[in-house]
N, C-alpha and C. Protein backbone atom coordinates (compact mmCIF):
# COMPACT_ATOMS: atom_id res chain seq x y z
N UNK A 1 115.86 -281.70 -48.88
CA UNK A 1 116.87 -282.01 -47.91
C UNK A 1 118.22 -281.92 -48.60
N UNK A 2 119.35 -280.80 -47.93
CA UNK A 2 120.64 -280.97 -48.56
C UNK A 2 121.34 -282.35 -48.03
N UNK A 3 122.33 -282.81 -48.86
CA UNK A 3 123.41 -283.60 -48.38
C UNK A 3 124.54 -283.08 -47.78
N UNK A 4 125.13 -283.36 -46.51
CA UNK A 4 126.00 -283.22 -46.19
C UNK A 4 127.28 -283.98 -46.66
N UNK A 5 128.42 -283.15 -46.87
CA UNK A 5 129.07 -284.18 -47.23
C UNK A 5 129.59 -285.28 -46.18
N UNK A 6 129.69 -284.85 -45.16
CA UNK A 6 129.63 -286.01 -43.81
C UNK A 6 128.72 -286.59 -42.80
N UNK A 7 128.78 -287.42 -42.46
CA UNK A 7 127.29 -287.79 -41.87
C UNK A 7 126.82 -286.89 -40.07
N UNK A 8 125.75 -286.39 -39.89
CA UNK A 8 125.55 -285.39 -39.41
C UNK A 8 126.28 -286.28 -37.90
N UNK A 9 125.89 -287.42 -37.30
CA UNK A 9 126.26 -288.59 -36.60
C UNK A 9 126.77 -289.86 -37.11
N UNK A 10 127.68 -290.66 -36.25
CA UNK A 10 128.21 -291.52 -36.77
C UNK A 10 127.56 -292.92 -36.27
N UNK A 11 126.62 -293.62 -37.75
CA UNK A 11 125.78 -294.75 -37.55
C UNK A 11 126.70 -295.19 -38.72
N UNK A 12 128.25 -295.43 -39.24
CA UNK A 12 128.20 -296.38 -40.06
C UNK A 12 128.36 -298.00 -39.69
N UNK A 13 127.95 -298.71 -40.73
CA UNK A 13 128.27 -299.86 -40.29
C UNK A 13 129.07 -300.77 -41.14
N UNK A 14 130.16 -301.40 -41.12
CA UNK A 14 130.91 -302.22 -41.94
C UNK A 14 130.36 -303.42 -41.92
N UNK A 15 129.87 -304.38 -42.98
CA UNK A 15 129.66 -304.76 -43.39
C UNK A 15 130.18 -306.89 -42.68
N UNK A 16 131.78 -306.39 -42.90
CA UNK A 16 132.57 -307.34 -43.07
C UNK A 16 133.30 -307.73 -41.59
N UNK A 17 132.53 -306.82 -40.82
CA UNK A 17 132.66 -306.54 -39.39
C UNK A 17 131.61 -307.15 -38.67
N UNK A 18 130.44 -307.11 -39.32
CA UNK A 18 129.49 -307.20 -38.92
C UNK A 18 129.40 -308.54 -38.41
N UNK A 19 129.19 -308.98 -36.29
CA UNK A 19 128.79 -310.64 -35.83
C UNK A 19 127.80 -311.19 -36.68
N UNK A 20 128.01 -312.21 -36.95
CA UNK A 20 126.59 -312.81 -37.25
C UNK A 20 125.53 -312.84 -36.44
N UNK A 21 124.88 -312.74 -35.23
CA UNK A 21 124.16 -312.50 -34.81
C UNK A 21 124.04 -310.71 -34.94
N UNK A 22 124.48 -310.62 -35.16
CA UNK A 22 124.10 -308.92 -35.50
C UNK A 22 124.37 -307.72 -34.27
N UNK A 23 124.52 -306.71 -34.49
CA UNK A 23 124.70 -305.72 -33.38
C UNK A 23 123.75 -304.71 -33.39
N UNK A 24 124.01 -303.95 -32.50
CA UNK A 24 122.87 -302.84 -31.93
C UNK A 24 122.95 -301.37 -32.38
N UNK A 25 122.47 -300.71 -32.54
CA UNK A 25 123.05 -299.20 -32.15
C UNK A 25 121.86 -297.91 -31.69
N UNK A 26 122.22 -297.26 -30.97
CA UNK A 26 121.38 -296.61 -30.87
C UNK A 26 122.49 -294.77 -30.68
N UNK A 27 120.81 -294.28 -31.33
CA UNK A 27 121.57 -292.47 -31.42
C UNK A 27 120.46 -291.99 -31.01
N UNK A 28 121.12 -290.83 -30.01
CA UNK A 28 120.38 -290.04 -29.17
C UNK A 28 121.17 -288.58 -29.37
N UNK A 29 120.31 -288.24 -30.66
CA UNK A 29 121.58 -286.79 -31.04
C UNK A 29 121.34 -285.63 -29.88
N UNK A 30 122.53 -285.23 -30.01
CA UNK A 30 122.90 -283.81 -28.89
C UNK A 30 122.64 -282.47 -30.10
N UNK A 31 122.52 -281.51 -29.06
CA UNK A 31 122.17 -280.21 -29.78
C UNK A 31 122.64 -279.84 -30.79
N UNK A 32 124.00 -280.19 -30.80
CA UNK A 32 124.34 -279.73 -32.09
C UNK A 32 123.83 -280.55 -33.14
N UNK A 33 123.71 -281.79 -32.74
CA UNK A 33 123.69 -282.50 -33.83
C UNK A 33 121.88 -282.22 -33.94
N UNK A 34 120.99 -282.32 -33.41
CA UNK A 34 119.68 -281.50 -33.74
C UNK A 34 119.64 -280.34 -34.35
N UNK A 35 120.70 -279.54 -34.07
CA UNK A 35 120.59 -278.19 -35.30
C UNK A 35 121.03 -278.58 -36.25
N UNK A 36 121.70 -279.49 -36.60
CA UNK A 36 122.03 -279.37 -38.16
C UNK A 36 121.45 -280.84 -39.13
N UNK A 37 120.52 -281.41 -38.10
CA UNK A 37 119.34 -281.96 -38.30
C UNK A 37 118.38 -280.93 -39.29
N UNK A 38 118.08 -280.48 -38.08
CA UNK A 38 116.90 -279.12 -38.61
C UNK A 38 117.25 -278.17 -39.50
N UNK A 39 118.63 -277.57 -39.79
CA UNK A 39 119.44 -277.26 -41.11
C UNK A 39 119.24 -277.37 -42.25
N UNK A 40 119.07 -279.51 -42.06
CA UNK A 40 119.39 -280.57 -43.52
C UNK A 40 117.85 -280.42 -43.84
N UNK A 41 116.85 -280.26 -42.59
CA UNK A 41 115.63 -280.72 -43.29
C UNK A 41 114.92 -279.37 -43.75
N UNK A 42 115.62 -278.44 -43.19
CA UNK A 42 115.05 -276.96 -43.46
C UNK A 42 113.77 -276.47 -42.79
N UNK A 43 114.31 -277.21 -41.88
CA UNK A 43 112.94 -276.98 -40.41
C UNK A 43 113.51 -276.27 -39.82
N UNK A 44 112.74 -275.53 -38.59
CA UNK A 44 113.02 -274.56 -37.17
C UNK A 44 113.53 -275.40 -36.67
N UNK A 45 113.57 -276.60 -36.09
CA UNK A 45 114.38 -276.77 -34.66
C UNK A 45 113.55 -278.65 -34.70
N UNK A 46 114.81 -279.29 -34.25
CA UNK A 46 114.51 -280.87 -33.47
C UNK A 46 114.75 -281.21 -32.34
N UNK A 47 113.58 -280.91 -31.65
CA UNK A 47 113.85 -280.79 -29.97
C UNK A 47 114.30 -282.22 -29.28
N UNK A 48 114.17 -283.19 -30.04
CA UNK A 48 114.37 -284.75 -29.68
C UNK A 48 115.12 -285.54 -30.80
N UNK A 49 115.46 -286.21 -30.90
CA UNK A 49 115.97 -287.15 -32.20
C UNK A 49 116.21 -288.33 -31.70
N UNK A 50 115.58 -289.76 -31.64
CA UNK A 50 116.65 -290.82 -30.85
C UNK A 50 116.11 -291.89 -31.77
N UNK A 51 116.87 -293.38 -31.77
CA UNK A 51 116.80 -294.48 -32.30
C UNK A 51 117.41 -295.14 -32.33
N UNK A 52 116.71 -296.52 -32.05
CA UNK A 52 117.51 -297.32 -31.85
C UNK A 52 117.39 -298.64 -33.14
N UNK A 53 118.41 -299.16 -33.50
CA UNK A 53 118.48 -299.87 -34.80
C UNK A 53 119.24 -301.21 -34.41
N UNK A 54 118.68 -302.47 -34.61
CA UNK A 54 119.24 -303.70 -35.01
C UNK A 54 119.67 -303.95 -36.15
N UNK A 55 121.15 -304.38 -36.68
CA UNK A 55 121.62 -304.76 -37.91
C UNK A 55 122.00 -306.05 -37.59
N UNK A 56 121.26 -307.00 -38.87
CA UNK A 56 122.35 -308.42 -38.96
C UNK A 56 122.37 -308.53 -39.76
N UNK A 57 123.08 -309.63 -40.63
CA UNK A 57 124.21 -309.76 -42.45
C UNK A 57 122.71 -310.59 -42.55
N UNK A 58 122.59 -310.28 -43.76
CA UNK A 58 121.92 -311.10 -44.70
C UNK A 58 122.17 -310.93 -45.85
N UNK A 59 122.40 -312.24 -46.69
CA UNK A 59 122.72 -312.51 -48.11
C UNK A 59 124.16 -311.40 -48.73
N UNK A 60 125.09 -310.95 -47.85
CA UNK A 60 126.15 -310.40 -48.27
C UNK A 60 126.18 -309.22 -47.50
N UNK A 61 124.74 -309.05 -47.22
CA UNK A 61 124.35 -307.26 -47.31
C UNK A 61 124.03 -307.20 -45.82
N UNK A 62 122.99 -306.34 -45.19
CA UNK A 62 122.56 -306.62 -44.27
C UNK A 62 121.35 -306.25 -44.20
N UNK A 63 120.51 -306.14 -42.83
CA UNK A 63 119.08 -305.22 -42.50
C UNK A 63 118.70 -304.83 -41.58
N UNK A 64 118.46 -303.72 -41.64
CA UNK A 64 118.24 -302.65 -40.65
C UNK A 64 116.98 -302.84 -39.64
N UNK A 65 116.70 -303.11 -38.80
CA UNK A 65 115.26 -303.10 -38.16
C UNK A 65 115.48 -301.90 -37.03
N UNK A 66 114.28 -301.38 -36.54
CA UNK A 66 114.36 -300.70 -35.59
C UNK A 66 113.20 -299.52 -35.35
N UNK A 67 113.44 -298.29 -34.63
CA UNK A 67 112.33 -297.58 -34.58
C UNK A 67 113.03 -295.97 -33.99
N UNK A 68 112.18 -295.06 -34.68
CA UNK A 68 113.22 -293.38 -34.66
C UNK A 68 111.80 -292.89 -34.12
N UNK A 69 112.07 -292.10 -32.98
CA UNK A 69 111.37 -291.35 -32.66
C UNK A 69 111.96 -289.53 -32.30
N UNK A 70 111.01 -288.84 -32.85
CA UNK A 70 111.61 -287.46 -33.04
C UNK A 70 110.66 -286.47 -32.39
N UNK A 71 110.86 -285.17 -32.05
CA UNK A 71 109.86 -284.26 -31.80
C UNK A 71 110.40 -282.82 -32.61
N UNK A 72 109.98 -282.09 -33.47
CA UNK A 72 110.54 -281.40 -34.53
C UNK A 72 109.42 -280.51 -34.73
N UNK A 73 110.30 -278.85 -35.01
CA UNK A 73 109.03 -277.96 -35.03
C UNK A 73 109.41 -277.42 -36.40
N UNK A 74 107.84 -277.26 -37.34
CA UNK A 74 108.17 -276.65 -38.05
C UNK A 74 107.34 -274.99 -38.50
N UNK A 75 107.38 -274.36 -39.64
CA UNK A 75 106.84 -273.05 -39.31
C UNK A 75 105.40 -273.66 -40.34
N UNK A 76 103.95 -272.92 -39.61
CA UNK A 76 103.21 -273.10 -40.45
C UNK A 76 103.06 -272.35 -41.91
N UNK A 77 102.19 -273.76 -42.82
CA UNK A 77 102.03 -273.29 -44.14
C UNK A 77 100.85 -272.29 -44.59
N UNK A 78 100.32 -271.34 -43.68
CA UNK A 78 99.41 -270.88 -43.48
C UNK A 78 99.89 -269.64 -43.11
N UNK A 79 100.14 -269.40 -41.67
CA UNK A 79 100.72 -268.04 -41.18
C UNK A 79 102.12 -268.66 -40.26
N UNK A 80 103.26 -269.24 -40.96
CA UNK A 80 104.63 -269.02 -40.10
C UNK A 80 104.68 -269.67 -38.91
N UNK A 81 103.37 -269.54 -37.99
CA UNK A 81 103.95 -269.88 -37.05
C UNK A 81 104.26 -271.35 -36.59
N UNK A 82 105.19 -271.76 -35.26
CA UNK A 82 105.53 -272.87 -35.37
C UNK A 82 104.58 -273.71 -35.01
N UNK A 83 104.99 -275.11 -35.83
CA UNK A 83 103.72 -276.23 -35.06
C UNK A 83 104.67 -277.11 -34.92
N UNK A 84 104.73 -278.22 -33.76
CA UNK A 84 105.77 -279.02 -33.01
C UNK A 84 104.11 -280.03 -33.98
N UNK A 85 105.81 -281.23 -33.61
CA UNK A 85 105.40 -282.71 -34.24
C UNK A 85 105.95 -283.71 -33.82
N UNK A 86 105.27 -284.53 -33.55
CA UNK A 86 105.47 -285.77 -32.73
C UNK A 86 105.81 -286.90 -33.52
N UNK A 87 107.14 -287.69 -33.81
CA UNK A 87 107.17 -288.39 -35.02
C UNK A 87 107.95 -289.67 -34.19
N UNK A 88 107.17 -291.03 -34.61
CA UNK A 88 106.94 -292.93 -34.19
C UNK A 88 107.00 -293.17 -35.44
N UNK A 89 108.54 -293.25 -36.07
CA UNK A 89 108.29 -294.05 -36.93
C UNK A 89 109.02 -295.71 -36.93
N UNK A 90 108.83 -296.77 -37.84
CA UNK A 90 109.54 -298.17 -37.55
C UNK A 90 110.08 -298.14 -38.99
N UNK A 91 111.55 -298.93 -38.71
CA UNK A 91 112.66 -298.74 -40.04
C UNK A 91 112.52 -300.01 -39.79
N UNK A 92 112.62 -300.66 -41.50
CA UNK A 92 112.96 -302.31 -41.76
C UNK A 92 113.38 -301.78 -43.31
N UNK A 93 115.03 -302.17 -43.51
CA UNK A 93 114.98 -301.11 -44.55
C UNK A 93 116.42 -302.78 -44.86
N UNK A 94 116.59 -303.16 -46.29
CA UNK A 94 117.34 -303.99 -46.52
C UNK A 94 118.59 -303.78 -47.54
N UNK A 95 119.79 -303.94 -47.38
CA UNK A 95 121.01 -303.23 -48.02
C UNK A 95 121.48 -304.47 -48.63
N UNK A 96 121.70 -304.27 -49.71
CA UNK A 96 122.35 -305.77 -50.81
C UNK A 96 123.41 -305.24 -51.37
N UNK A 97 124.28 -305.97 -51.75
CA UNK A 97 125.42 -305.80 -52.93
C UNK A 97 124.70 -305.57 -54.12
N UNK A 98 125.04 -304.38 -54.94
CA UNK A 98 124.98 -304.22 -56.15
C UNK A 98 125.50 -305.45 -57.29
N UNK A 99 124.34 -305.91 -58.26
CA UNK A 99 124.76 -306.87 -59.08
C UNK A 99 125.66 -306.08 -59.79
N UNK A 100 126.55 -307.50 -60.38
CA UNK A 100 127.88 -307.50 -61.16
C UNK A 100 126.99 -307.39 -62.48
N UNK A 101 127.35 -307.02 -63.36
CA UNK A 101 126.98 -306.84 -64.84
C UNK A 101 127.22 -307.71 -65.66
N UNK A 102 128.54 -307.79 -65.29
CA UNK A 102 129.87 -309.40 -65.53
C UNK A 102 129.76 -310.81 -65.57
N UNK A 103 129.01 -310.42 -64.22
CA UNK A 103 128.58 -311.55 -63.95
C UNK A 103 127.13 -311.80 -63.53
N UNK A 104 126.95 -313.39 -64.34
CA UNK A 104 125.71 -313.50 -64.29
C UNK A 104 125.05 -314.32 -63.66
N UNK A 105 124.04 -314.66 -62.92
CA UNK A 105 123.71 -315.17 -62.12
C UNK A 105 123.37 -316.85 -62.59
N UNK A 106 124.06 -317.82 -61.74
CA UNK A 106 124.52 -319.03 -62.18
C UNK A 106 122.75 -319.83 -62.11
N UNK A 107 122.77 -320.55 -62.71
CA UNK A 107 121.28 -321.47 -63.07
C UNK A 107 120.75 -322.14 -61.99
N UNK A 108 119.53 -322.16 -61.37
CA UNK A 108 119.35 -322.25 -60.31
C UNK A 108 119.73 -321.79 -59.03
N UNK A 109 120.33 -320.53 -59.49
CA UNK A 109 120.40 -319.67 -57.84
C UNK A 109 119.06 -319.35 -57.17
N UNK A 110 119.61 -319.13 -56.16
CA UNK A 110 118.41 -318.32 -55.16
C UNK A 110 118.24 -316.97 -55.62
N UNK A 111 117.56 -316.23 -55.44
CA UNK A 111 116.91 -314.84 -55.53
C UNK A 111 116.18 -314.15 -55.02
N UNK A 112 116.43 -313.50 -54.11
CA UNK A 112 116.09 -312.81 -52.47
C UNK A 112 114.86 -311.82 -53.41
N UNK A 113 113.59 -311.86 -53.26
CA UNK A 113 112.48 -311.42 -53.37
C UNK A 113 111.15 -311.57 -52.53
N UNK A 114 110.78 -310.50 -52.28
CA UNK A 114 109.64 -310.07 -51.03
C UNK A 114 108.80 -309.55 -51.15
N UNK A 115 107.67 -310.65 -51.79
CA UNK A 115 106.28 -310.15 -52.43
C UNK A 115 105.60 -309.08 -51.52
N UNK A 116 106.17 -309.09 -50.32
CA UNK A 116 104.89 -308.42 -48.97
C UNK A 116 105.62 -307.30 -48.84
N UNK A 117 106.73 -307.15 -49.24
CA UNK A 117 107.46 -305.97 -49.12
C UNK A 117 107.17 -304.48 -50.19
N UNK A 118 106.85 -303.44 -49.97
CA UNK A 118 106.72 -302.76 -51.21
C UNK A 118 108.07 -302.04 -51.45
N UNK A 119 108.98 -302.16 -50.89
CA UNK A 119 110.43 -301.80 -50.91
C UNK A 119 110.91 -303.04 -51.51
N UNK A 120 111.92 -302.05 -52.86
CA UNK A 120 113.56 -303.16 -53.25
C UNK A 120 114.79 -302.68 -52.36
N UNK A 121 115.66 -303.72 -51.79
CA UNK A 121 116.23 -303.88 -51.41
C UNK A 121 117.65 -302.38 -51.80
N UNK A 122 118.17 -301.29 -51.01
CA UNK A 122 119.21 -300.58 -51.79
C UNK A 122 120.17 -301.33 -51.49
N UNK A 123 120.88 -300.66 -53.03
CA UNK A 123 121.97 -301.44 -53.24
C UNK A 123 123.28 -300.78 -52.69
N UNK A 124 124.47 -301.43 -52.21
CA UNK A 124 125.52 -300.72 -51.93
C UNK A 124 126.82 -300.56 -52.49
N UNK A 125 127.73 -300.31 -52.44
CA UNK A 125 128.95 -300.43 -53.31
C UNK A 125 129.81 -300.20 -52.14
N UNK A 126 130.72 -301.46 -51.79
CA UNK A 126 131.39 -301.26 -50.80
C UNK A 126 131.58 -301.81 -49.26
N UNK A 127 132.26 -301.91 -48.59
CA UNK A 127 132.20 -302.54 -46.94
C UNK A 127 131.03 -301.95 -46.62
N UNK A 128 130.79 -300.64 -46.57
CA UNK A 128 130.41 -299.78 -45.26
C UNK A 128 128.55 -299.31 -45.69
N UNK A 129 127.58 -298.91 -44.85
CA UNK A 129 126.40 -298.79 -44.95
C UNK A 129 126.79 -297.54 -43.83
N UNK A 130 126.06 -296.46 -44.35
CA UNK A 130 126.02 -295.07 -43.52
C UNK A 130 124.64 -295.40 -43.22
N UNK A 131 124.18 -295.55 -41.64
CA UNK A 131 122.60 -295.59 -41.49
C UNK A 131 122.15 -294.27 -40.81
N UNK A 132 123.11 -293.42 -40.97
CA UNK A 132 122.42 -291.75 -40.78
C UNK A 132 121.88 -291.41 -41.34
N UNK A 133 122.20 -291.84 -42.92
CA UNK A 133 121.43 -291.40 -43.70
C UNK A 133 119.95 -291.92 -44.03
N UNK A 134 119.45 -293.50 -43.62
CA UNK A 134 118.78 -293.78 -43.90
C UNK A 134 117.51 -293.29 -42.50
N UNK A 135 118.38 -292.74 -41.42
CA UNK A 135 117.42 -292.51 -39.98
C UNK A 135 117.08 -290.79 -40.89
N UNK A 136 117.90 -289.95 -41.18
CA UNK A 136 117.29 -288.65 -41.68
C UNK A 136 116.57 -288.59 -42.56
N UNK A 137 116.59 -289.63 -44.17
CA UNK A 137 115.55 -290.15 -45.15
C UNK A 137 114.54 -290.55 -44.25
N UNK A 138 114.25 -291.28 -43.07
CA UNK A 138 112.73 -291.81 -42.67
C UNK A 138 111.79 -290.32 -41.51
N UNK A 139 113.16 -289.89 -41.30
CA UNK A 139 112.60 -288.61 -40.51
C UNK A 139 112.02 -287.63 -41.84
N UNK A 140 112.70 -287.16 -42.71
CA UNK A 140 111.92 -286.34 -43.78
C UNK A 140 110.64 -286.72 -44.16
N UNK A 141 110.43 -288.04 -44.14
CA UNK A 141 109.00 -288.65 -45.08
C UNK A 141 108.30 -288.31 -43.73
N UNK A 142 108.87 -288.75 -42.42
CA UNK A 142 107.99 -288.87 -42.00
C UNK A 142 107.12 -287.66 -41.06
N UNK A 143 107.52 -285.96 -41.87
CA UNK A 143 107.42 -285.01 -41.14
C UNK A 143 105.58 -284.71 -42.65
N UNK A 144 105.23 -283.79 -41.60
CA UNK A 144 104.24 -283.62 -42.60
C UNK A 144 104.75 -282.15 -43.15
N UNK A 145 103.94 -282.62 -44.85
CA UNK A 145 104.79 -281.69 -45.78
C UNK A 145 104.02 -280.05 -45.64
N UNK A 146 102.56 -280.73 -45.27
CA UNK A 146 102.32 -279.04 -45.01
C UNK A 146 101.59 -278.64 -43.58
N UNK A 147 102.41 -278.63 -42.52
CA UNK A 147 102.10 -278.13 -41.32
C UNK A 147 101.13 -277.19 -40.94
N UNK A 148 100.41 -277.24 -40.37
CA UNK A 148 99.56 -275.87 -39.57
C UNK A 148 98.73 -275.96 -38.27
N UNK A 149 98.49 -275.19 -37.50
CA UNK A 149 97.79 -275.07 -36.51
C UNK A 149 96.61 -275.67 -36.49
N UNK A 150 95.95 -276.57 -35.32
CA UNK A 150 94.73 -276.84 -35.61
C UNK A 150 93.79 -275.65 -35.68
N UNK A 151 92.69 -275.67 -36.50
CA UNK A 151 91.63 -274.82 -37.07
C UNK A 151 92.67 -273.85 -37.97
N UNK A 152 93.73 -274.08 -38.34
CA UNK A 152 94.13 -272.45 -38.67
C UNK A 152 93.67 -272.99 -40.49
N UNK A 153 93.30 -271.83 -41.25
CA UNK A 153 92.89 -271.51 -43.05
C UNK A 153 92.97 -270.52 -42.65
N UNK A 154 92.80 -270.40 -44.15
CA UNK A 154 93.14 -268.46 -44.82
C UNK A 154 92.58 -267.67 -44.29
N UNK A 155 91.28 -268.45 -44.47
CA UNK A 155 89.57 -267.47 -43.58
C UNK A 155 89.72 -266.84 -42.47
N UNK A 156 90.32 -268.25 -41.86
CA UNK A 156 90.73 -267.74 -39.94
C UNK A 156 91.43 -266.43 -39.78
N UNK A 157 92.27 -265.95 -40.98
CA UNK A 157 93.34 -265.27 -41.13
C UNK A 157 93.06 -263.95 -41.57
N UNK A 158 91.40 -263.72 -42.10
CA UNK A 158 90.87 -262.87 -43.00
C UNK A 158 91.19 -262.83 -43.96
N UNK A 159 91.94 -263.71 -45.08
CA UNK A 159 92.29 -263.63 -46.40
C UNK A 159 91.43 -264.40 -47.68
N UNK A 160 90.66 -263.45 -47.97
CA UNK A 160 89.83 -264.07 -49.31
C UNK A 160 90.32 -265.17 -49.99
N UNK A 161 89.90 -266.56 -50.43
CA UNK A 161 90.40 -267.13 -50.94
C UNK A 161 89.89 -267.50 -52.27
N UNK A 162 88.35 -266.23 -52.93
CA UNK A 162 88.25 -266.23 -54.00
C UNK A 162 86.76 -267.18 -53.76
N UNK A 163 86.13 -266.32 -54.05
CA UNK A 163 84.67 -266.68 -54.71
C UNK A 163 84.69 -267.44 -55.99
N UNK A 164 83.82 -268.24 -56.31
CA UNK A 164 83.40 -268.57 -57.70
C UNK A 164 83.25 -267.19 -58.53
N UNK A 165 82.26 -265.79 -57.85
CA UNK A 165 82.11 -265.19 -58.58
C UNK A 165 83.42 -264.22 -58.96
N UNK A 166 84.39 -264.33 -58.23
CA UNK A 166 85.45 -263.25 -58.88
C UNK A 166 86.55 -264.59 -58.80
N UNK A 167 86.30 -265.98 -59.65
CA UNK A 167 87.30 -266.10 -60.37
C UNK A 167 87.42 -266.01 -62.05
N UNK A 168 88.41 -266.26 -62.84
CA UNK A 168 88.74 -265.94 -63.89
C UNK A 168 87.54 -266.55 -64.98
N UNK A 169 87.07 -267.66 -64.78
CA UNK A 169 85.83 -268.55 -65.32
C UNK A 169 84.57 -267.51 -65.36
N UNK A 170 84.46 -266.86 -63.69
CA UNK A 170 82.82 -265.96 -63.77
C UNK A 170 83.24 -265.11 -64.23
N UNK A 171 84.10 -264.12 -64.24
CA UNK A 171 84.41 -263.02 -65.03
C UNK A 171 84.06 -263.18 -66.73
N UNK A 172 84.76 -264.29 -67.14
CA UNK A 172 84.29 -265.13 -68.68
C UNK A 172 83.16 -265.15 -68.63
N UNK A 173 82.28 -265.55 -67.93
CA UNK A 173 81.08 -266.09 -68.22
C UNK A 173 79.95 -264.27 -67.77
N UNK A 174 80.36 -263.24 -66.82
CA UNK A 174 79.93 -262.11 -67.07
C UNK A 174 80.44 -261.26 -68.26
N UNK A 175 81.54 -261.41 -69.01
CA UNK A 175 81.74 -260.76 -70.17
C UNK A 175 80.81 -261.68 -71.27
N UNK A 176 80.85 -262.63 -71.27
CA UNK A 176 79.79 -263.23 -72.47
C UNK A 176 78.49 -262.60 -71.98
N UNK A 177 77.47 -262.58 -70.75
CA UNK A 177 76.69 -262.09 -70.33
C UNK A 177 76.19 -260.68 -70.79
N UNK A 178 77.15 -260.00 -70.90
CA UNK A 178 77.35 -258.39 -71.10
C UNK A 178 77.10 -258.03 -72.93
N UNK A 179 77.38 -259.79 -73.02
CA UNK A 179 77.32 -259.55 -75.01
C UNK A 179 78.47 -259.13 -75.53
N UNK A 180 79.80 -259.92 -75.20
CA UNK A 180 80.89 -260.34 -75.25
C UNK A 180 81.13 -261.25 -76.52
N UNK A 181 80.16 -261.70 -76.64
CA UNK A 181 80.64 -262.87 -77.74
C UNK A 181 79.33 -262.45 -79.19
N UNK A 182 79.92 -261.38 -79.70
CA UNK A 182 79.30 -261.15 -80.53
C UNK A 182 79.71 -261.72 -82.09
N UNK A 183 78.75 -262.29 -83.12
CA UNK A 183 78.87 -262.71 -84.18
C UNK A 183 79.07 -262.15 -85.30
């Protein structure tokens, strides 16, 4: 996935802005913004893109909850052609201030840790949290990396994919046969 240097849609969120009860957002990208979706991810085409995201402040930072649903075609890894994909995924994704180096954490503080979580918290530098980026990071993972048609293989395709007997091993083992490995 390239980076853009600007965000393909505008999900940022300030930080210092942010109600305490938290706000909403939701993106329902338009065509253009689906082509250059499909651009960043180096796919054919994102026929859908939408999501909707809850943010509220926690511990300085904030957290993202919510859920992206997409429909995205890509070319098969087999023979090219396209296979559409149906993508439900759920974001719970948590943004902290980057520790100070400087400073060190005073004796008996608290320390935000989440045994059930297999995610650390990213860190940020700054007011602002771009959550475009984190909706196009959950769309990439969540595309499959090698697409294809149902039933489609090589076979289907007529393309040999190599016997035991004509790979590089039986060939070895018919040249020793032949009296190859003479003393």
């Amino acid at each position: 996935m390239t980076r853009p240097e600007e965000p393909i849609f505008d999900a940022v969120v300030r930080i210092d802005k942010l109600p305490a009860g938290g706000r909403s957002i939701a993106v329902d990208a338009d065509e253009t913004e689906r082509q250059a979706i499909a651009e960043a991810m180096n796919i054919l085409s994102v026929e859908r893109f939408t999501a909707s995201l809850t943010v509220t402040p926690l511990r300085g930072g904030l957290r993202a909850l919510g859920h992206l649903e997409a429909d995205a075609t890509q070319a098969s890894v087999v023979s090219f052609e396209p296979v559409a994909e149906t993508i439900s995924e759920d974001i719970d994704r948590v943004f902290l201030p980057a520790p100070r180096e400087k400073q060190a954490p005073a004796a008996g503080a608290e320390i935000y840790v989440d045994l059930e979580n297999d995610d650390f918290p990213d860190h940020i530098d700054g007011p602002e949290v771009d959550l475009s980026a984190l909706l196009l990071e959950t769309l990439a993972l969540a595309l499959d990396p090698y697409p294809r048609l149902p039933d489609e293989t090589l076979e289907s395709l007529g393309v040999s994919t190599g016997d035991e007997q004509e790979g590089p091993f039986a060939k070895l083992a018919r040249l020793k046969d032949e009296g190859g490995d003479k003393k």
